[in-house]
Protein backbone atom coordinates (compact mmCIF):
# COMPACT_ATOMS: atom_id res chain seq x y z
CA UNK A 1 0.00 0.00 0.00
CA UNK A 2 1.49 3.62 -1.20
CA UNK A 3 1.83 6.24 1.44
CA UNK A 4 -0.55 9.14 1.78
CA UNK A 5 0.60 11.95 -0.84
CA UNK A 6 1.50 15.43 0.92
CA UNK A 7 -0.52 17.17 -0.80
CA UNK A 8 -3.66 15.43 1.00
CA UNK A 9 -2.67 17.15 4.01
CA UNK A 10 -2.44 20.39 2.85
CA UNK A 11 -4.54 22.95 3.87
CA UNK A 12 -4.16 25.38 1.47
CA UNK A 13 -5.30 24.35 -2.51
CA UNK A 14 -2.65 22.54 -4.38
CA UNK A 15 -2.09 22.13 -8.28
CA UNK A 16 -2.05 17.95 -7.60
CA UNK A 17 -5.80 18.30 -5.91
CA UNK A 18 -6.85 20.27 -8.92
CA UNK A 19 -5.53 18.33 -11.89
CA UNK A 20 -7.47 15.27 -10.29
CA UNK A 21 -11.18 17.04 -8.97
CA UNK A 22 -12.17 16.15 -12.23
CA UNK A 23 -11.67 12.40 -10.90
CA UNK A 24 -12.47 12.87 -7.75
CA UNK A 25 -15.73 14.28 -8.74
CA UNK A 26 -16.51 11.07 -10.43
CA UNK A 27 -15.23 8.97 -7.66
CA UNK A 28 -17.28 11.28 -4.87
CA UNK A 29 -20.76 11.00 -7.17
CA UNK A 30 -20.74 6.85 -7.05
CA UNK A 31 -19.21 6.75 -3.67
CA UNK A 32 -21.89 8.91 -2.22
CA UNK A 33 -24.72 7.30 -4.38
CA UNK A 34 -23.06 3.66 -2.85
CA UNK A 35 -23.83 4.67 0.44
CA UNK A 36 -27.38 6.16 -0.61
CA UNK A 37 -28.53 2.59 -0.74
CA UNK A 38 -30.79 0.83 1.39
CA UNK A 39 -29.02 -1.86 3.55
CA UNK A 40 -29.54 -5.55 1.56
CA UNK A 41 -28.85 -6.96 5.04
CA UNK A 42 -29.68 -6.98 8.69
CA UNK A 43 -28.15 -8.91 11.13
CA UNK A 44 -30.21 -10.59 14.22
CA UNK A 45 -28.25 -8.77 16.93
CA UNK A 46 -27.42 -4.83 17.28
CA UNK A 47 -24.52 -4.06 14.94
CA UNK A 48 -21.64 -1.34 15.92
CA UNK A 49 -19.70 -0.10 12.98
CA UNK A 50 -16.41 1.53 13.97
CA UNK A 51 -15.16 3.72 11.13
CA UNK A 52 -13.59 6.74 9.71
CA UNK A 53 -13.91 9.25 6.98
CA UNK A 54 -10.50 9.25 4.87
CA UNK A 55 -8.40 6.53 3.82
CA UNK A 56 -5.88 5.22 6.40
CA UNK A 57 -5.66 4.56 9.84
CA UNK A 58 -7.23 6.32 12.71
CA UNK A 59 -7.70 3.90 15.90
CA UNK A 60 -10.18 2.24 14.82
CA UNK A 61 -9.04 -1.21 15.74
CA UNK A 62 -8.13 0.23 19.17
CA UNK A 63 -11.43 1.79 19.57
CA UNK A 64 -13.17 -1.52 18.76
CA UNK A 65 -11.33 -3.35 21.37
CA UNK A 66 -12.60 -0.81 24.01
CA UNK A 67 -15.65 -1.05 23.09
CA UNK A 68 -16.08 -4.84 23.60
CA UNK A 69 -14.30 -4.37 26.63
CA UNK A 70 -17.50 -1.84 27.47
CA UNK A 71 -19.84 -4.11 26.23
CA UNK A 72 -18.51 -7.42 28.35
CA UNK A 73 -18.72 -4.96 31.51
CA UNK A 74 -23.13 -4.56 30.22
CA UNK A 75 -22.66 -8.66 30.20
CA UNK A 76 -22.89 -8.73 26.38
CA UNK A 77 -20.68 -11.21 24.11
CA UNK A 78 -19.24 -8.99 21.40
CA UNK A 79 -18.22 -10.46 18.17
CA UNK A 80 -16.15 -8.98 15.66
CA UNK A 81 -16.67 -8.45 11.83
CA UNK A 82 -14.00 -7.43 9.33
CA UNK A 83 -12.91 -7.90 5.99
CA UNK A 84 -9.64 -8.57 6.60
CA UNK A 85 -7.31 -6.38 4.79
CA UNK A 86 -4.25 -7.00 4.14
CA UNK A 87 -5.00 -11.13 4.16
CA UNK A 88 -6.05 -13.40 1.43
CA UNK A 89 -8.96 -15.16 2.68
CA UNK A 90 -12.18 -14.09 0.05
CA UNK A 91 -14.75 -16.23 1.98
CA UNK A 92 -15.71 -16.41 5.58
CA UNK A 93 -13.54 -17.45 8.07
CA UNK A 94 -13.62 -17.30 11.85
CA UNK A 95 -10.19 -16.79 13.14
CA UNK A 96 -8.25 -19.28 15.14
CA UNK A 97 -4.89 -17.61 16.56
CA UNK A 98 -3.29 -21.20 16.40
CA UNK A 99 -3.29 -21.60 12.98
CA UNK A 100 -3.99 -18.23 10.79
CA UNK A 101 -1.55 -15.47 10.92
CA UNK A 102 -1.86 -11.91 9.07
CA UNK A 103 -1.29 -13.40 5.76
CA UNK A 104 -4.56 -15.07 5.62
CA UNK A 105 -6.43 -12.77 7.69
CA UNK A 106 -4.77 -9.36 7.96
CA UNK A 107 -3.25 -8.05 11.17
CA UNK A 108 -6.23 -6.00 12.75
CA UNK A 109 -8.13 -9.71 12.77
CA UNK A 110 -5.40 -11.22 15.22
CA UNK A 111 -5.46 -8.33 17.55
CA UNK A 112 -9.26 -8.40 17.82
CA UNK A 113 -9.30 -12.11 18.33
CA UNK A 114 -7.37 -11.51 21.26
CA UNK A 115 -10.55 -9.71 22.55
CA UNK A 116 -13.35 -12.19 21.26
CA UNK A 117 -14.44 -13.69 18.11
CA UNK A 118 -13.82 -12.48 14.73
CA UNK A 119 -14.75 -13.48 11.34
CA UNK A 120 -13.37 -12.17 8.64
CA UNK A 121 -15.50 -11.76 5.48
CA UNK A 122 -14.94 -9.58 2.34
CA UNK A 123 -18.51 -9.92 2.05
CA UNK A 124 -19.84 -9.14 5.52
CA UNK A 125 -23.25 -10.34 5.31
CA UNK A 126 -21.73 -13.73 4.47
CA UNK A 127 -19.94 -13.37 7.76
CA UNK A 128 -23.18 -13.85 10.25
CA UNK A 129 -23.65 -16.87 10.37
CA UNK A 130 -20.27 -17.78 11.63
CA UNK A 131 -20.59 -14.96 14.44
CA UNK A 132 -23.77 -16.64 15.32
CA UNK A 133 -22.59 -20.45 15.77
CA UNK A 134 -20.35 -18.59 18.11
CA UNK A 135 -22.94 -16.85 20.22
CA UNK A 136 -22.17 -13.61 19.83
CA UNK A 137 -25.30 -10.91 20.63
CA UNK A 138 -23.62 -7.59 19.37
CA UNK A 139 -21.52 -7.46 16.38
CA UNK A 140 -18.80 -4.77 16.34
CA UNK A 141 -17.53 -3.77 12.53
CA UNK A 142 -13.92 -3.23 12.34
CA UNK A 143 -14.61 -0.63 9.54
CA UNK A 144 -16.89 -0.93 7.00
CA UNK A 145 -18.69 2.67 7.26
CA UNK A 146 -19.07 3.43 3.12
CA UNK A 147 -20.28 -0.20 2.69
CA UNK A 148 -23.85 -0.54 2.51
CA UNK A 149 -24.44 -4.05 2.48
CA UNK A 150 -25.20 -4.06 6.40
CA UNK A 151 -27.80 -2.30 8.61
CA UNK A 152 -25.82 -0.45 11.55
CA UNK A 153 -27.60 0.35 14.56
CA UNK A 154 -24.66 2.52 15.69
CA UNK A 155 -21.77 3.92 13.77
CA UNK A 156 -19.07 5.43 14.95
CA UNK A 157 -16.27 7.73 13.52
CA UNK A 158 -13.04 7.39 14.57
CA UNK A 159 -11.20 11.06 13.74
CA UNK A 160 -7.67 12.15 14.37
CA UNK A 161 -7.46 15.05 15.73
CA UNK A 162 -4.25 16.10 14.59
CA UNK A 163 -5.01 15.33 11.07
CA UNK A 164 -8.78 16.14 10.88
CA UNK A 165 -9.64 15.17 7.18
CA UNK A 166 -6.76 16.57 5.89
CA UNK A 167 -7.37 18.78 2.36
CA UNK A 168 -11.52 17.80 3.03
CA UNK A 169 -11.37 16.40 -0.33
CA UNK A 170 -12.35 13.35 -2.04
CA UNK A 171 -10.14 10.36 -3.70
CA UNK A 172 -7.54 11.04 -5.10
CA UNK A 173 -7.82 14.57 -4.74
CA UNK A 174 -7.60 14.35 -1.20
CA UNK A 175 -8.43 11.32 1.98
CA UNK A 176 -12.29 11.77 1.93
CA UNK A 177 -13.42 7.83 1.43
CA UNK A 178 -16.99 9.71 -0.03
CA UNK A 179 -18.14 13.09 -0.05
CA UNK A 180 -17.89 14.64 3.58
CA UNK A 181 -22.06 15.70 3.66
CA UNK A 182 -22.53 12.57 2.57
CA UNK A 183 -20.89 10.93 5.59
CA UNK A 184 -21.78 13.35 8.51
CA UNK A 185 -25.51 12.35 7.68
CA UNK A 186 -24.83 8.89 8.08
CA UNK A 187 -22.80 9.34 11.40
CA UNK A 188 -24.49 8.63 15.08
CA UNK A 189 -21.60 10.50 16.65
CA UNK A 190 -17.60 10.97 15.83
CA UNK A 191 -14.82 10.16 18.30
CA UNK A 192 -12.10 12.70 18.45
CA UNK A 193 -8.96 11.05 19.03
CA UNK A 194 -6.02 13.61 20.39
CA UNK A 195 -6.56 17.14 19.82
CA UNK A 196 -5.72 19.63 17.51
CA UNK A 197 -7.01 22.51 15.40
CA UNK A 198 -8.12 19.97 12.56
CA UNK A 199 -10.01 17.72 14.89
CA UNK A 200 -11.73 21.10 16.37
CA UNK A 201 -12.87 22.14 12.65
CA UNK A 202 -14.70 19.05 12.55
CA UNK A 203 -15.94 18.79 16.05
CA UNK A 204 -17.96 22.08 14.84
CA UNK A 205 -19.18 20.60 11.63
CA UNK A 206 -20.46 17.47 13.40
CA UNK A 207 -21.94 19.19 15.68
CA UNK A 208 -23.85 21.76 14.14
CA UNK A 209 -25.37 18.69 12.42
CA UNK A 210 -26.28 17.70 15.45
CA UNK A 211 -24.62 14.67 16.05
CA UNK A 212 -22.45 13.71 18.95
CA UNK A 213 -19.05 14.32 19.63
CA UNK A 214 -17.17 11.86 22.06
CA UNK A 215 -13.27 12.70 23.30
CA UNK A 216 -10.33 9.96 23.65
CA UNK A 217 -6.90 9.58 23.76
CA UNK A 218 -4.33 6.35 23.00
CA UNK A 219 -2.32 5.88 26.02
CA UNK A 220 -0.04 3.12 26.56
CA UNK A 221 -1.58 -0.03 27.63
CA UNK A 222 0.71 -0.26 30.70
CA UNK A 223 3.75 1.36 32.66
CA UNK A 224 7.03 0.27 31.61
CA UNK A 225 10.64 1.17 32.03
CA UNK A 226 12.07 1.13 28.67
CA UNK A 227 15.97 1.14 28.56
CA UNK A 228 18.84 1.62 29.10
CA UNK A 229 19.84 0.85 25.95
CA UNK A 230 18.09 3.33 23.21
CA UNK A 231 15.33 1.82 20.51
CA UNK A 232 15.22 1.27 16.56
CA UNK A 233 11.71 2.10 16.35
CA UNK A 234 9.71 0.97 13.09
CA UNK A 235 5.83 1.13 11.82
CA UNK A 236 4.33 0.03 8.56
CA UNK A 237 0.59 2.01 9.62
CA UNK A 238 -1.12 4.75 8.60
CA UNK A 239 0.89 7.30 9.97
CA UNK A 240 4.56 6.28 11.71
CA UNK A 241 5.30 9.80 12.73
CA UNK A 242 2.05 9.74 15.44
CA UNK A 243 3.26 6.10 16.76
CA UNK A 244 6.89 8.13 17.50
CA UNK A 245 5.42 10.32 19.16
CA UNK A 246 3.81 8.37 20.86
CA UNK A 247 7.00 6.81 22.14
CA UNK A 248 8.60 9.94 22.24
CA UNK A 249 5.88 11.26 25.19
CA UNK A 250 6.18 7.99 26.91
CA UNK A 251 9.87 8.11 27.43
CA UNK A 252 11.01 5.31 25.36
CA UNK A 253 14.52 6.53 24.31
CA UNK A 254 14.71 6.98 21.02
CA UNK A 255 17.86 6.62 18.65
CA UNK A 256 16.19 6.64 15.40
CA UNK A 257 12.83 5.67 13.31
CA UNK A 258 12.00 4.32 10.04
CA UNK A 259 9.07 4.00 8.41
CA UNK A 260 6.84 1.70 6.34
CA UNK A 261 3.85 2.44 4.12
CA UNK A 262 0.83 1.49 5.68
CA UNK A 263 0.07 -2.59 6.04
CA UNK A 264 3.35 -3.42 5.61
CA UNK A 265 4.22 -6.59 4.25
CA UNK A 266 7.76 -7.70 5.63
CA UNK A 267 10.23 -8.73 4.14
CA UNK A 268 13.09 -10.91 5.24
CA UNK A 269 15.63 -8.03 3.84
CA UNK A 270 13.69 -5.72 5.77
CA UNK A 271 14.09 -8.09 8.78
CA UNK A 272 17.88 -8.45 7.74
CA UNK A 273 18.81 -4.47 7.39
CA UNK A 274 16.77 -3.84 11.15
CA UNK A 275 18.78 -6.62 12.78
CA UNK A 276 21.74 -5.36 11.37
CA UNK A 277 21.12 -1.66 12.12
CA UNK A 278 20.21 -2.68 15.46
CA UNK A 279 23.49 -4.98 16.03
CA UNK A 280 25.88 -2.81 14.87
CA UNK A 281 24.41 0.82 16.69
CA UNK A 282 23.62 -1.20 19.99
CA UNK A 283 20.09 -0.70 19.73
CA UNK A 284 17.14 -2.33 20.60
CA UNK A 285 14.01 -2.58 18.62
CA UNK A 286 10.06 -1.70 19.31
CA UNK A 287 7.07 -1.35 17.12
CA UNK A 288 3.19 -1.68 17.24
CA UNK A 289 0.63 -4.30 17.92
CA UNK A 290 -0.08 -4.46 14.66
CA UNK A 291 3.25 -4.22 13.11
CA UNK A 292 4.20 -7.14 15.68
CA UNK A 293 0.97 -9.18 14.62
CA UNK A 294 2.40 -9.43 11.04
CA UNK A 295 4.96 -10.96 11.98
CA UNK A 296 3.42 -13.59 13.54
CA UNK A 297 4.18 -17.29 12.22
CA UNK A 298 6.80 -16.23 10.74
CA UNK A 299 10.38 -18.08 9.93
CA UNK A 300 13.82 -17.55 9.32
CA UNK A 301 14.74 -13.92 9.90
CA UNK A 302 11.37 -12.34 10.28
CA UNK A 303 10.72 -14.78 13.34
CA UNK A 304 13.92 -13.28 14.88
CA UNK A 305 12.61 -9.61 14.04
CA UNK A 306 9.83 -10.82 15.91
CA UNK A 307 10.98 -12.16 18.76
CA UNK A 308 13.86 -9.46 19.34
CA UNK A 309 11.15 -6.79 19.17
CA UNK A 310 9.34 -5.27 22.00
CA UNK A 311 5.33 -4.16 21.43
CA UNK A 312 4.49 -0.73 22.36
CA UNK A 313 0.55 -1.76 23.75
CA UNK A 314 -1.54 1.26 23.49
CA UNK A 315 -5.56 1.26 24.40
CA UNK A 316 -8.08 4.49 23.37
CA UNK A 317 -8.98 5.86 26.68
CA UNK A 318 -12.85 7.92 26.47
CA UNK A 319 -12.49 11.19 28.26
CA UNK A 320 -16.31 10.07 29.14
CA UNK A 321 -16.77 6.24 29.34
CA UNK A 322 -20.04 6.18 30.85
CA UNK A 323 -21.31 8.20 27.34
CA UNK A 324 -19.94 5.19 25.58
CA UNK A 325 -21.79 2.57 27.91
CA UNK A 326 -24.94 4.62 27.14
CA UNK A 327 -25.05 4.36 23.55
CA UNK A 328 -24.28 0.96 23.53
CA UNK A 329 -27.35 -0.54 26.24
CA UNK A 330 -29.09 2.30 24.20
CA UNK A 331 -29.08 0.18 20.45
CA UNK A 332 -29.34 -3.21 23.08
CA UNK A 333 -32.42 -2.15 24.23
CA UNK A 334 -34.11 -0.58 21.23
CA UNK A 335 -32.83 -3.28 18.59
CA UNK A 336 -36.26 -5.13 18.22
CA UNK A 337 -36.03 -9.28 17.82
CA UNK A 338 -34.84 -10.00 14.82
């Protein structure tokens, strides 16, 4: 997967985001008209769809976790629905950690299994039945916002609050996954992850259309003393600058960073030249969960990547929990019997 082009995060207009409105116009009109459509499916339990407005990464996967953590607290059995990018599975599967790794079912799957069960189904509808042999009672969708093939009872948008939605314009001319009017309409309230001027623009455009605006942060999972030797860190995810900075705030002592495009798929030369970085600078390596997860199952010199690599756990922390809680017994008790 390519990086995000500069230009998308401009705020200003650029000569790239002209040259391609014409195509972006095109792309908005049937993206927009997509999600204009009536569900074709509903499932038989309340469904939670955790998603975002531009293309990349925002928390999502981290926001999903919390949220079945909310839900098991309300005594519910969340499931877990995704499509399973980045893996090569095209029908439904329900994912065993003992015998799948990223390859067949893309990394956010494994972290998400770690939480409850997941199936992972290009074709979500086609997923349900697997999520109901397992007993689930309240599905939450690991993205899938755009897609209308599934009634939502809730959906929630995960927005960074540093980045907002960058240039506000559609593919390619910009992040926007459909046109931004489009999308607020759709939305039962946004989650503002971090702050920041761009995440404050669109805390007043969500709410003037009267939809909710919750507050988080991602905070490290749990207190560690990093050291004393200084860290290698690497990311292949949406944006490896935030993850660094992350690290950065959290005192992990940094000696230098590289970056991969988003879903990174290893390589055992890219295993090879972190080792050897690493050996010869007397360094020790982190990276994410999900950079971590990809490695799983791995042999040969990506399995020593892995397993010379410490995970930097992180967990999206609501400023207002009980909010969350709300809106979740909220679509319990008002999804009829279905």
């Amino acid at each position: 997967m390519i990086s995000a082009p500069r230009f998308w995060s401009l705020q200003r207009l650029s000569v790239p985001s002209l040259l391609l409105a014409p195509v972006a116009a095109l792309y908005g009109h049937v993206a927009g008209r997509r999600m204009r459509r009536a569900p074709k499916s509903t499932a038989p339990v309340p469904v939670i769809c955790v998603g975002n407005y531009v293309v990349g990464g925002a928390g999502k996967t981290p926001t999903a976790l919390t949220l079945a953590r909310i839900a098991r607290a309300q005594g519910l059995k969340p499931g877990f629905l995704t499509r399973g990018y980045g893996g090569r599975a095209r029908t439904p599967l329900l994912v065993d950690l003992a015998m799948h790794g990223a390859a067949e079912v893309g990394d956010e799957a494994l972290l998400l299994a770690v939480a409850g069960p997941v199936v992972v189904s290009p074709d979500r509808p086609a997923g349900l039945p697997l999520l109901a042999d397992a007993g689930v009672d309240l599905i939450i969708m690991d993205d899938g916002f755009q897609n209308p093939s599934l009634r939502k009872d809730l959906s929630l948008i995960v927005v960074d609050g540093t980045a907002g939605i960058g240039n506000g314009r559609v593919f390619p001319a910009g992040p926007l996954r459909a046109p931004l009017r489009a999308q607020i309409v759709r939305t039962d309230a946004m989650i503002v992850v971090g702050e920041g001027k761009p995440g404050d623009r669109m805390v007043r455009r969500v709410s003037r259309a009267g939809r909710a605006v919750l507050r988080a942060k991602l905070e490290p999972a749990a207190l560690r003393v990093w050291g004393p030797r200084p860290y290698l860190a690497f990311a292949g995810i949406g944006r490896p600058e935030k993850f660094f900075n992350t690290l950065d705030r959290a005192g992990v002592p940094l000696s230098d960073v590289k970056g991969f495009p988003d879903h990174h798929v290893y390589t055992a030369e890219d295993a090879r030249k972190l080792l050897a970085r690493a050996d010869a600078e007397g360094l020790d390596l982190v990276t994410t969960s999900k950079d971590h997860a990809r490695l799983a199952r791995a042999t040969g010199d990506l399995a020593r990547l892995r397993e010379r690599t410490r995970v930097f756990d992180v967990e999206m922390k609501f400023e207002n929990e009980a909010q969350v809680a709300g809106l979740i017994a909220d679509i319990v008790r008002r999804a009829p019997t279905r």
